[in-house]
C-alpha atoms as a PDB file:
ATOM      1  CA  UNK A   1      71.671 -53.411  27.090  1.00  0.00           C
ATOM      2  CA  UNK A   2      73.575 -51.795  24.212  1.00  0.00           C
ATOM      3  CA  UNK A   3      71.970 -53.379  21.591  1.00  0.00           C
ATOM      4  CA  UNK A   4      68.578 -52.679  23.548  1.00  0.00           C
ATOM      5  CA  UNK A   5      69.453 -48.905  23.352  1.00  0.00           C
ATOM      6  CA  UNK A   6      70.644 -48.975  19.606  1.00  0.00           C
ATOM      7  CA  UNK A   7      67.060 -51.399  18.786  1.00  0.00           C
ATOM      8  CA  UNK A   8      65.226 -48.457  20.591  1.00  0.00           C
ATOM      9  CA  UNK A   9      67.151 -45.614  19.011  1.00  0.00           C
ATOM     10  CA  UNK A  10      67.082 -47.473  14.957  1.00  0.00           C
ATOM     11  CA  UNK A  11      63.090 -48.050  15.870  1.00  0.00           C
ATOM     12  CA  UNK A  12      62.503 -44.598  17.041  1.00  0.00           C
ATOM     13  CA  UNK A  13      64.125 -42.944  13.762  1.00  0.00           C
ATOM     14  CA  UNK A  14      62.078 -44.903  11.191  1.00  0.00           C
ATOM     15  CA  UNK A  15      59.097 -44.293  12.872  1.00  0.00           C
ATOM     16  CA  UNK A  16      59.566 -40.322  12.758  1.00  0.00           C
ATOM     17  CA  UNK A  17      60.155 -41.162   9.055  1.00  0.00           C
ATOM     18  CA  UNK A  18      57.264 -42.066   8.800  1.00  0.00           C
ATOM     19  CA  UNK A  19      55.223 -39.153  10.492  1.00  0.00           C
ATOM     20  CA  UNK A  20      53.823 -36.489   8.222  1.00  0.00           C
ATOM     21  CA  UNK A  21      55.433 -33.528   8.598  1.00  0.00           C
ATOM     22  CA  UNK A  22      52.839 -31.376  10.493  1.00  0.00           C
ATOM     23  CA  UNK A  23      52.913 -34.202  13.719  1.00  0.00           C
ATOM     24  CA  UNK A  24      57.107 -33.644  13.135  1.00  0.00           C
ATOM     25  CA  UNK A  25      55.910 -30.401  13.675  1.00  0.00           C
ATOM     26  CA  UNK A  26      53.322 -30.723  16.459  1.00  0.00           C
ATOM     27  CA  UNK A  27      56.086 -32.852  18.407  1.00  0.00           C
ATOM     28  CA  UNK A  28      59.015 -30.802  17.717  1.00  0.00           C
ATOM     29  CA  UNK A  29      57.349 -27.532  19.532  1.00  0.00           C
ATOM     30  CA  UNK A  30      55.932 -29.789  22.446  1.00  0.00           C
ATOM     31  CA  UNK A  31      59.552 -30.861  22.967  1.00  0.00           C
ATOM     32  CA  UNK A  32      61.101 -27.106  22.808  1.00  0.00           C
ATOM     33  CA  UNK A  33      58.144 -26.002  25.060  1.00  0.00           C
ATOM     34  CA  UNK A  34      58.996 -28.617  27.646  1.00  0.00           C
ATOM     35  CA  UNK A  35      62.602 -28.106  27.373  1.00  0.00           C
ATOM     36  CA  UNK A  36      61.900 -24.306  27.820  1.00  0.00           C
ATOM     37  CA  UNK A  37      59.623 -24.423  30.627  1.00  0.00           C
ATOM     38  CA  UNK A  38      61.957 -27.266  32.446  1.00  0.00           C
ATOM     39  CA  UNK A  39      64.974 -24.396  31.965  1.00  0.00           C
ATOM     40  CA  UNK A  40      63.398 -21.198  32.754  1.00  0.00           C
ATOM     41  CA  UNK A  41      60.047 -21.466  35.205  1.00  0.00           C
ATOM     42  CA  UNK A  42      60.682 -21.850  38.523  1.00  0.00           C
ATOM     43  CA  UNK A  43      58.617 -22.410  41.199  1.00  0.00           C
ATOM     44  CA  UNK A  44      57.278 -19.378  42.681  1.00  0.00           C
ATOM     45  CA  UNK A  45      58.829 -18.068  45.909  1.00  0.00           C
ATOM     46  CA  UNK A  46      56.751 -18.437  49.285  1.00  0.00           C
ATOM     47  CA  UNK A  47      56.675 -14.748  49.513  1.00  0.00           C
ATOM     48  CA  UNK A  48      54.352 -14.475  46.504  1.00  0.00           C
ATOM     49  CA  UNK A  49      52.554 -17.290  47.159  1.00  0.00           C
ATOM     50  CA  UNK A  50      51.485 -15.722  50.257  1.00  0.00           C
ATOM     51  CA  UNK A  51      50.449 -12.726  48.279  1.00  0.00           C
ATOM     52  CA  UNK A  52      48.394 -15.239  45.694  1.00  0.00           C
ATOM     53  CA  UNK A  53      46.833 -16.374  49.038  1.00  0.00           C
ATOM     54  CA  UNK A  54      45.741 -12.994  50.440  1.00  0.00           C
ATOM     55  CA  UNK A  55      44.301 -12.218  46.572  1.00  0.00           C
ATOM     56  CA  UNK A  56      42.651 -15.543  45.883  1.00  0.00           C
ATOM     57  CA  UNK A  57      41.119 -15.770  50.168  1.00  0.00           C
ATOM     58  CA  UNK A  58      39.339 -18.915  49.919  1.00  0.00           C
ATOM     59  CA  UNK A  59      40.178 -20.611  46.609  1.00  0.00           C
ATOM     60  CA  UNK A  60      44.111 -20.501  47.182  1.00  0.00           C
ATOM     61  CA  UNK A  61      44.350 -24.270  48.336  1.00  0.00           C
ATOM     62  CA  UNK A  62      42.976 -25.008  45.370  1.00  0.00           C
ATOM     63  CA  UNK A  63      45.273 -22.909  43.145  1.00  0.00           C
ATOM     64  CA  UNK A  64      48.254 -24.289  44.937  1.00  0.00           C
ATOM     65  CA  UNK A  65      47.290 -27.864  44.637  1.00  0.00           C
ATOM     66  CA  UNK A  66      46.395 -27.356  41.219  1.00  0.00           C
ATOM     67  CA  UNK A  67      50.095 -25.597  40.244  1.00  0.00           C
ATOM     68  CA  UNK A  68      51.524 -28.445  42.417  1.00  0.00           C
ATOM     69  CA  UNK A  69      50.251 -30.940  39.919  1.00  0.00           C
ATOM     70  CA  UNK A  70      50.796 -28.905  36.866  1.00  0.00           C
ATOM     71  CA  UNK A  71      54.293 -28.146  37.931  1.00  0.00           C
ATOM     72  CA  UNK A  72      55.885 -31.739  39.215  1.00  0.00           C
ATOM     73  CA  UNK A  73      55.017 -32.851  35.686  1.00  0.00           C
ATOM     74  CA  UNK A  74      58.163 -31.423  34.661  1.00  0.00           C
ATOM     75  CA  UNK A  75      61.484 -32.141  35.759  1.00  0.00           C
ATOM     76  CA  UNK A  76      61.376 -29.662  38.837  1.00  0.00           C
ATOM     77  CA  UNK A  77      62.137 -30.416  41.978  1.00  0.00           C
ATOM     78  CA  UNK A  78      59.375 -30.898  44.457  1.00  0.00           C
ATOM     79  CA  UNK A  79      60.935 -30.134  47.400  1.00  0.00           C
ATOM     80  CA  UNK A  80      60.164 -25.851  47.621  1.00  0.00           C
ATOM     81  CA  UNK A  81      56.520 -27.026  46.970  1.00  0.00           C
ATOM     82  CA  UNK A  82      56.685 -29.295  49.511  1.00  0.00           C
ATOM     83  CA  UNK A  83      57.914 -27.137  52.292  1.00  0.00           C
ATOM     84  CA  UNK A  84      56.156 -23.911  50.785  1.00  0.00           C
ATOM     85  CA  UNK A  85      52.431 -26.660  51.623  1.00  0.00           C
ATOM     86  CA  UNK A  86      53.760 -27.100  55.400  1.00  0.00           C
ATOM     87  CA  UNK A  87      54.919 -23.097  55.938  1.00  0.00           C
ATOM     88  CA  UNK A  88      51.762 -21.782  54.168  1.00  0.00           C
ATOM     89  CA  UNK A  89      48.872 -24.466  55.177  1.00  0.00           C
ATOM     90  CA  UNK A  90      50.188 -25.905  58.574  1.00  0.00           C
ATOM     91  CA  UNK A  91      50.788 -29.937  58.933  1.00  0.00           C
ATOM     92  CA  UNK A  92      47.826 -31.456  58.499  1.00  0.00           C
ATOM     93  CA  UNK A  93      46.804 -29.303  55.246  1.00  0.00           C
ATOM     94  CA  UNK A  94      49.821 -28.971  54.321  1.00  0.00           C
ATOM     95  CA  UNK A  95      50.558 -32.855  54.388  1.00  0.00           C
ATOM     96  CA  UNK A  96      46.729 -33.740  52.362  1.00  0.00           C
ATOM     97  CA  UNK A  97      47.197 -31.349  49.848  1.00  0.00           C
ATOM     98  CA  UNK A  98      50.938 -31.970  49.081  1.00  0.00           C
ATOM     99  CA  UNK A  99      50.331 -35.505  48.883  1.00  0.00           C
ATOM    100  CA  UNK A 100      47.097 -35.880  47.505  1.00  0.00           C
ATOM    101  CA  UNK A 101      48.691 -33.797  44.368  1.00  0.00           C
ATOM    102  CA  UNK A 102      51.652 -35.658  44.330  1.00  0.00           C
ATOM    103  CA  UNK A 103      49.592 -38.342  43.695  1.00  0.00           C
ATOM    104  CA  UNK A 104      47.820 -37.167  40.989  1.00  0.00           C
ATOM    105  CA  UNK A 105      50.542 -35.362  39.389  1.00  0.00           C
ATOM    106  CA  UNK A 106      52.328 -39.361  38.868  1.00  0.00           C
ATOM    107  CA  UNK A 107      49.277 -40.491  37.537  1.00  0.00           C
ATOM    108  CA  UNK A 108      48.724 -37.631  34.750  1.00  0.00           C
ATOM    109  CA  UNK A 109      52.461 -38.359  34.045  1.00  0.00           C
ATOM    110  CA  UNK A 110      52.163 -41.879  33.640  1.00  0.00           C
ATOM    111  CA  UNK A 111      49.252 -41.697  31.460  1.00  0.00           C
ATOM    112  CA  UNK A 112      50.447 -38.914  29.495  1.00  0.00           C
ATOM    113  CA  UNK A 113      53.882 -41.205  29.113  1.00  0.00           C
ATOM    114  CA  UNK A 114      51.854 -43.899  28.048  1.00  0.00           C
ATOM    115  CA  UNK A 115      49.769 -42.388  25.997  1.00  0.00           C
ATOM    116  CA  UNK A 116      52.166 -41.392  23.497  1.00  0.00           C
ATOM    117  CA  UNK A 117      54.768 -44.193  24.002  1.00  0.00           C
ATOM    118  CA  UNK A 118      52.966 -46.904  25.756  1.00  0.00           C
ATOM    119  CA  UNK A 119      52.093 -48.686  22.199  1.00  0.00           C
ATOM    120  CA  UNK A 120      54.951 -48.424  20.927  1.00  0.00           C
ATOM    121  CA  UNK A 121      57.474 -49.451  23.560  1.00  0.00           C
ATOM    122  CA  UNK A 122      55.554 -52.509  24.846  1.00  0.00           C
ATOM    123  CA  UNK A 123      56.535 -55.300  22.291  1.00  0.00           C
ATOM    124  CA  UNK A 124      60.467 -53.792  22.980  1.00  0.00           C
ATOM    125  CA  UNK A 125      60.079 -54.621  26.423  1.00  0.00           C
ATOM    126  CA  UNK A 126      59.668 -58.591  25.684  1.00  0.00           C
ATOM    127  CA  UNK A 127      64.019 -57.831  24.316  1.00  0.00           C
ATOM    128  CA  UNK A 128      66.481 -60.275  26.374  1.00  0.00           C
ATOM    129  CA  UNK A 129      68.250 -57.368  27.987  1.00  0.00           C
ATOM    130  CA  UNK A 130      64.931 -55.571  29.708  1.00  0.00           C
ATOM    131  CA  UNK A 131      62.491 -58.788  30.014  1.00  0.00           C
ATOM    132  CA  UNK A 132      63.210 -59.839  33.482  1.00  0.00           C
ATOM    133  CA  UNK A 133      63.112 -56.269  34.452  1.00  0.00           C
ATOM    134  CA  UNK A 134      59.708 -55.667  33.054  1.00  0.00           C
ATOM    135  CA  UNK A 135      58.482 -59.011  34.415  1.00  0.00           C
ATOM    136  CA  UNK A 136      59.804 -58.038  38.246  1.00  0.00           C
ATOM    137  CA  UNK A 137      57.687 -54.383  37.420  1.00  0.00           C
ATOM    138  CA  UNK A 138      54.798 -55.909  36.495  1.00  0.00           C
ATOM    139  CA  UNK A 139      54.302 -58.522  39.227  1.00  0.00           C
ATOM    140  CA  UNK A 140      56.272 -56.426  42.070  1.00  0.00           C
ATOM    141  CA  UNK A 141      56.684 -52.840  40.428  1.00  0.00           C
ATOM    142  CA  UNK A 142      54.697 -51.530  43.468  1.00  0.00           C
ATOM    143  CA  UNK A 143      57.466 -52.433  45.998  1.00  0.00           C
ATOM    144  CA  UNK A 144      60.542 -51.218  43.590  1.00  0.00           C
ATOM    145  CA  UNK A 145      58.284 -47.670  42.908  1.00  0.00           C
ATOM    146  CA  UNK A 146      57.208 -47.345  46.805  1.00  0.00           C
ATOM    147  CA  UNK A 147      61.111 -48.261  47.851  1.00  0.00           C
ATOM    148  CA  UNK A 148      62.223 -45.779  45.485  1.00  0.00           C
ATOM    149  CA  UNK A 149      59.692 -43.415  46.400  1.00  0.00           C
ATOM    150  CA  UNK A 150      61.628 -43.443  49.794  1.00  0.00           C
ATOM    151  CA  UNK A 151      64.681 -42.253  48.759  1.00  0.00           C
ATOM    152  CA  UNK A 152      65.063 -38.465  48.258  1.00  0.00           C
ATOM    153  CA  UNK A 153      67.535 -38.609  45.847  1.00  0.00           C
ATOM    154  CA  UNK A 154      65.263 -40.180  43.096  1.00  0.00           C
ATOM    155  CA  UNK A 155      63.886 -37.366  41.189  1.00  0.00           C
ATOM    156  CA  UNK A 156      59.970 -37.764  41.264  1.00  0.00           C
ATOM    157  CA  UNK A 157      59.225 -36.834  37.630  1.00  0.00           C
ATOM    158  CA  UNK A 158      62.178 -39.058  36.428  1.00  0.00           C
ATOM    159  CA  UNK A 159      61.197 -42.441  38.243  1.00  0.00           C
ATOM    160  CA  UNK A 160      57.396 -41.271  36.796  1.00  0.00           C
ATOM    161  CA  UNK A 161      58.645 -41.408  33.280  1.00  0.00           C
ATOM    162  CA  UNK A 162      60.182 -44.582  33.904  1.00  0.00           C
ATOM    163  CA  UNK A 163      57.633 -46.652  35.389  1.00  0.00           C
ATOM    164  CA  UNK A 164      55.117 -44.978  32.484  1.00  0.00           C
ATOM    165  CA  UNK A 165      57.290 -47.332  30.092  1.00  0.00           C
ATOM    166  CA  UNK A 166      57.288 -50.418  32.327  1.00  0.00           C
ATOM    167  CA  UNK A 167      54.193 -52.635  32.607  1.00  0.00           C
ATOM    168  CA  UNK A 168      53.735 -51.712  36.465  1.00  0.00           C
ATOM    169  CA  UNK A 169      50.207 -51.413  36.726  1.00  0.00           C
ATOM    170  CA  UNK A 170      48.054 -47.970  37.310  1.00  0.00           C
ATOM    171  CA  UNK A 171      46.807 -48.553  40.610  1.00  0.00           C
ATOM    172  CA  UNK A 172      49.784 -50.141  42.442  1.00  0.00           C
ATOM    173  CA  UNK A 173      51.637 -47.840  40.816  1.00  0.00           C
ATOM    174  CA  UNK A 174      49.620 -44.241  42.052  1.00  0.00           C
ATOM    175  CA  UNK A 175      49.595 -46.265  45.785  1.00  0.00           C
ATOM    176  CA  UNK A 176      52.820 -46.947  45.863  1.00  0.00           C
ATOM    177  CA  UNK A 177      53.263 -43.396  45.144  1.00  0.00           C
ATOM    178  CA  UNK A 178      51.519 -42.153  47.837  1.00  0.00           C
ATOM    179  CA  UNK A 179      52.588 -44.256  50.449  1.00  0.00           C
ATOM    180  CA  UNK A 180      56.397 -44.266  49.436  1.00  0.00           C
ATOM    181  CA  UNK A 181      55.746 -40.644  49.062  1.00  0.00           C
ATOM    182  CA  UNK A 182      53.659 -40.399  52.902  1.00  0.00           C
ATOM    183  CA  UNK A 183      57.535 -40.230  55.018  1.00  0.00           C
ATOM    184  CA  UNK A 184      59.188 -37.901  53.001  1.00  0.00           C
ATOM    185  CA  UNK A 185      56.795 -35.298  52.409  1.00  0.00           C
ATOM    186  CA  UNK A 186      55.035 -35.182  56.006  1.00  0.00           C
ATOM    187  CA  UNK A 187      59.126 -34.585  56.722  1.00  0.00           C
ATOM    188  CA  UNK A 188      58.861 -31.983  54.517  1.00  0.00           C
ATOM    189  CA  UNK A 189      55.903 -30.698  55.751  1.00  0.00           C
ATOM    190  CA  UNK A 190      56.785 -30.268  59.336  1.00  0.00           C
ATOM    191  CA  UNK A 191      60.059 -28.640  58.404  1.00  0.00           C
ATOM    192  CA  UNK A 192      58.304 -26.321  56.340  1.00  0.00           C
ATOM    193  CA  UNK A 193      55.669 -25.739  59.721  1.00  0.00           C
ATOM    194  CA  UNK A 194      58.334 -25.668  61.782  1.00  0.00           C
ATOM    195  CA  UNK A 195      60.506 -22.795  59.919  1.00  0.00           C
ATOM    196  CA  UNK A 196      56.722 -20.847  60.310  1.00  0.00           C
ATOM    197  CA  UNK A 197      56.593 -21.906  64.392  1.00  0.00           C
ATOM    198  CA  UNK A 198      59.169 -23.600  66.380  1.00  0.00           C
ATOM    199  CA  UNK A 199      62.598 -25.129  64.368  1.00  0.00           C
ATOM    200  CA  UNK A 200      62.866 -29.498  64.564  1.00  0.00           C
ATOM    201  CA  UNK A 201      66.771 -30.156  63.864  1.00  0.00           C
ATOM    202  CA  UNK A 202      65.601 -34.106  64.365  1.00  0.00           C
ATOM    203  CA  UNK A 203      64.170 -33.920  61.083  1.00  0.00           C
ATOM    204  CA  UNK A 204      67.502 -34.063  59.673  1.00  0.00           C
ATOM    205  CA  UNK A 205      67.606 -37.572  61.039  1.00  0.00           C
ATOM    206  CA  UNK A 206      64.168 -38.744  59.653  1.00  0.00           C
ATOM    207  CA  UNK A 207      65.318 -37.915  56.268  1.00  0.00           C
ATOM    208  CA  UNK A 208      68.164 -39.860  56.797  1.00  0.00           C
ATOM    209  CA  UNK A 209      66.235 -43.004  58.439  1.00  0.00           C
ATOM    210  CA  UNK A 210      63.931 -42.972  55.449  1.00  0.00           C
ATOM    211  CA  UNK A 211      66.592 -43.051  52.507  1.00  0.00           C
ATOM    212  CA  UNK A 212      67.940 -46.276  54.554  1.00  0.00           C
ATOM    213  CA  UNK A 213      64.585 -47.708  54.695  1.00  0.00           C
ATOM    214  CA  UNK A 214      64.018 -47.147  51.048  1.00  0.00           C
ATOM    215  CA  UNK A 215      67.865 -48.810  49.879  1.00  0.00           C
ATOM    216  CA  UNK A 216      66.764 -51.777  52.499  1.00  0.00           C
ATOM    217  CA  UNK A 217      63.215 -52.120  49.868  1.00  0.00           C
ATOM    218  CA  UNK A 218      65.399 -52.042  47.266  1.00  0.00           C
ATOM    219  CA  UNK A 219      67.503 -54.845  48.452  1.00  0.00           C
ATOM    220  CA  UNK A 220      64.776 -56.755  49.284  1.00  0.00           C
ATOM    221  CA  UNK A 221      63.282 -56.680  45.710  1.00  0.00           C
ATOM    222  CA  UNK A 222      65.960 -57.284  44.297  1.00  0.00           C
ATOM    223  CA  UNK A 223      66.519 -60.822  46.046  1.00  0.00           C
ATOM    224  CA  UNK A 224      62.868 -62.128  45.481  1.00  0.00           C
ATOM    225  CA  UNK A 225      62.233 -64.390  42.956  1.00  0.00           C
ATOM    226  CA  UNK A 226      60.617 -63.469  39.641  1.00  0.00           C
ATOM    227  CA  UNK A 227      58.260 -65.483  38.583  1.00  0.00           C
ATOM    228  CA  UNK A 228      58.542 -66.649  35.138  1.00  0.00           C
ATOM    229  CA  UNK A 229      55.821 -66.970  32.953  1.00  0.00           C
ATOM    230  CA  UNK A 230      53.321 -64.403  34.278  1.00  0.00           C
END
């Protein structure tokens, strides 16, 4: 895997060599602005999104869904959304629209991922240390992304970055999302309801039964065979 990482690393450098200076430049201020924005916005508080809602009436849904997306395509958290969908929209709102733009917000990221890497890392991926794990993504990468999905402590941008440079395809890849996602955010959800009606300490528990169920998917994928050769 060393020898991966230095391959990647010596590959990466004499291809910026390469670029002309104004894409240096072009990629050098994307890469401040996303470290900047990753650093210093923060998701807004549920207090003024209720304000947003009383000034936008009507088209607030759509404003929230839409900064949902925009948002999660950094490395922030999704969790304040989350519960700001289920306080603000109820559970059954709450739960389409914070799952429908989870959703979406993986697919942009994968796309945008691959996009701009997806050429270029996809012979590297055929290297001895990464092969089998590429192979297991591509025939089974919707189990291993819906298993992590599961599991709370996986950031959601991260594992979206990841999977952009694996050959997992598109569409097993955005369901996967959305059902691995399903359990976790409806949790979410109803907490967030719940803090806005009645409290639900059980909750608690459901979180905890879902990590376990994601580890046990893990497992699992881990001990089927790969096939070789597709």
């Amino acid at each position: 895997m060393i020898a991966f990482l230095r391959l990647i690393a010596r590959d990466a450098l004499a291809a910026i060599r390469g670029w002309s200076w104004a894409k240096r430049g072009v990629v050098l201020g994307a890469s401040i602005a996303f470290i900047a924005i990753t650093a210093w916005v923060e998701v807004p508080a549920v207090s003024t999104l209720r304000d947003w809602a009383e000034q936008w009436g009507a088209g607030f849904p759509l404003l929230f869904w839409t900064l949902y997306v925009g948002i999660t395509q950094f490395p922030v958290p999704r969790t304040m959304l989350t519960l700001a969908s289920g306080i603000l929209f109820g559970p059954w709102w709450g739960l389409a629209i914070a799952l429908s733009a989870t959703a979406v917000s993986a697919l942009i990221s994968l796309l945008i991922v691959r996009g701009l890497l997806g050429e270029w890392i996809k012979p590297r991926l055929r290297h001895p240390a990464v092969a089998k794990m590429s192979a297991r993504l591509e025939q089974r990468g919707w189990l291993a992304v819906g298993s992590l999905r599961l599991i709370a402590g996986i950031p959601f941008s991260l594992l979206n970055y990841v999977a952009a440079l694996s050959p997992v395809p598109v569409l097993p890849f955005v369901a996967a999302t959305a059902v691995g996602s399903a359990p976790g955010t409806a949790a979410i959800v109803l907490l967030g309801d719940s803090l806005a009606t009645r409290p639900n300490p059980a909750l608690v528990v459901v979180m905890v039964l879902l990590a376990g169920v994601g580890v046990a998917g893990v497992v699992m994928d881990r001990r089927l065979p790969v096939k070789a050769g597709e």
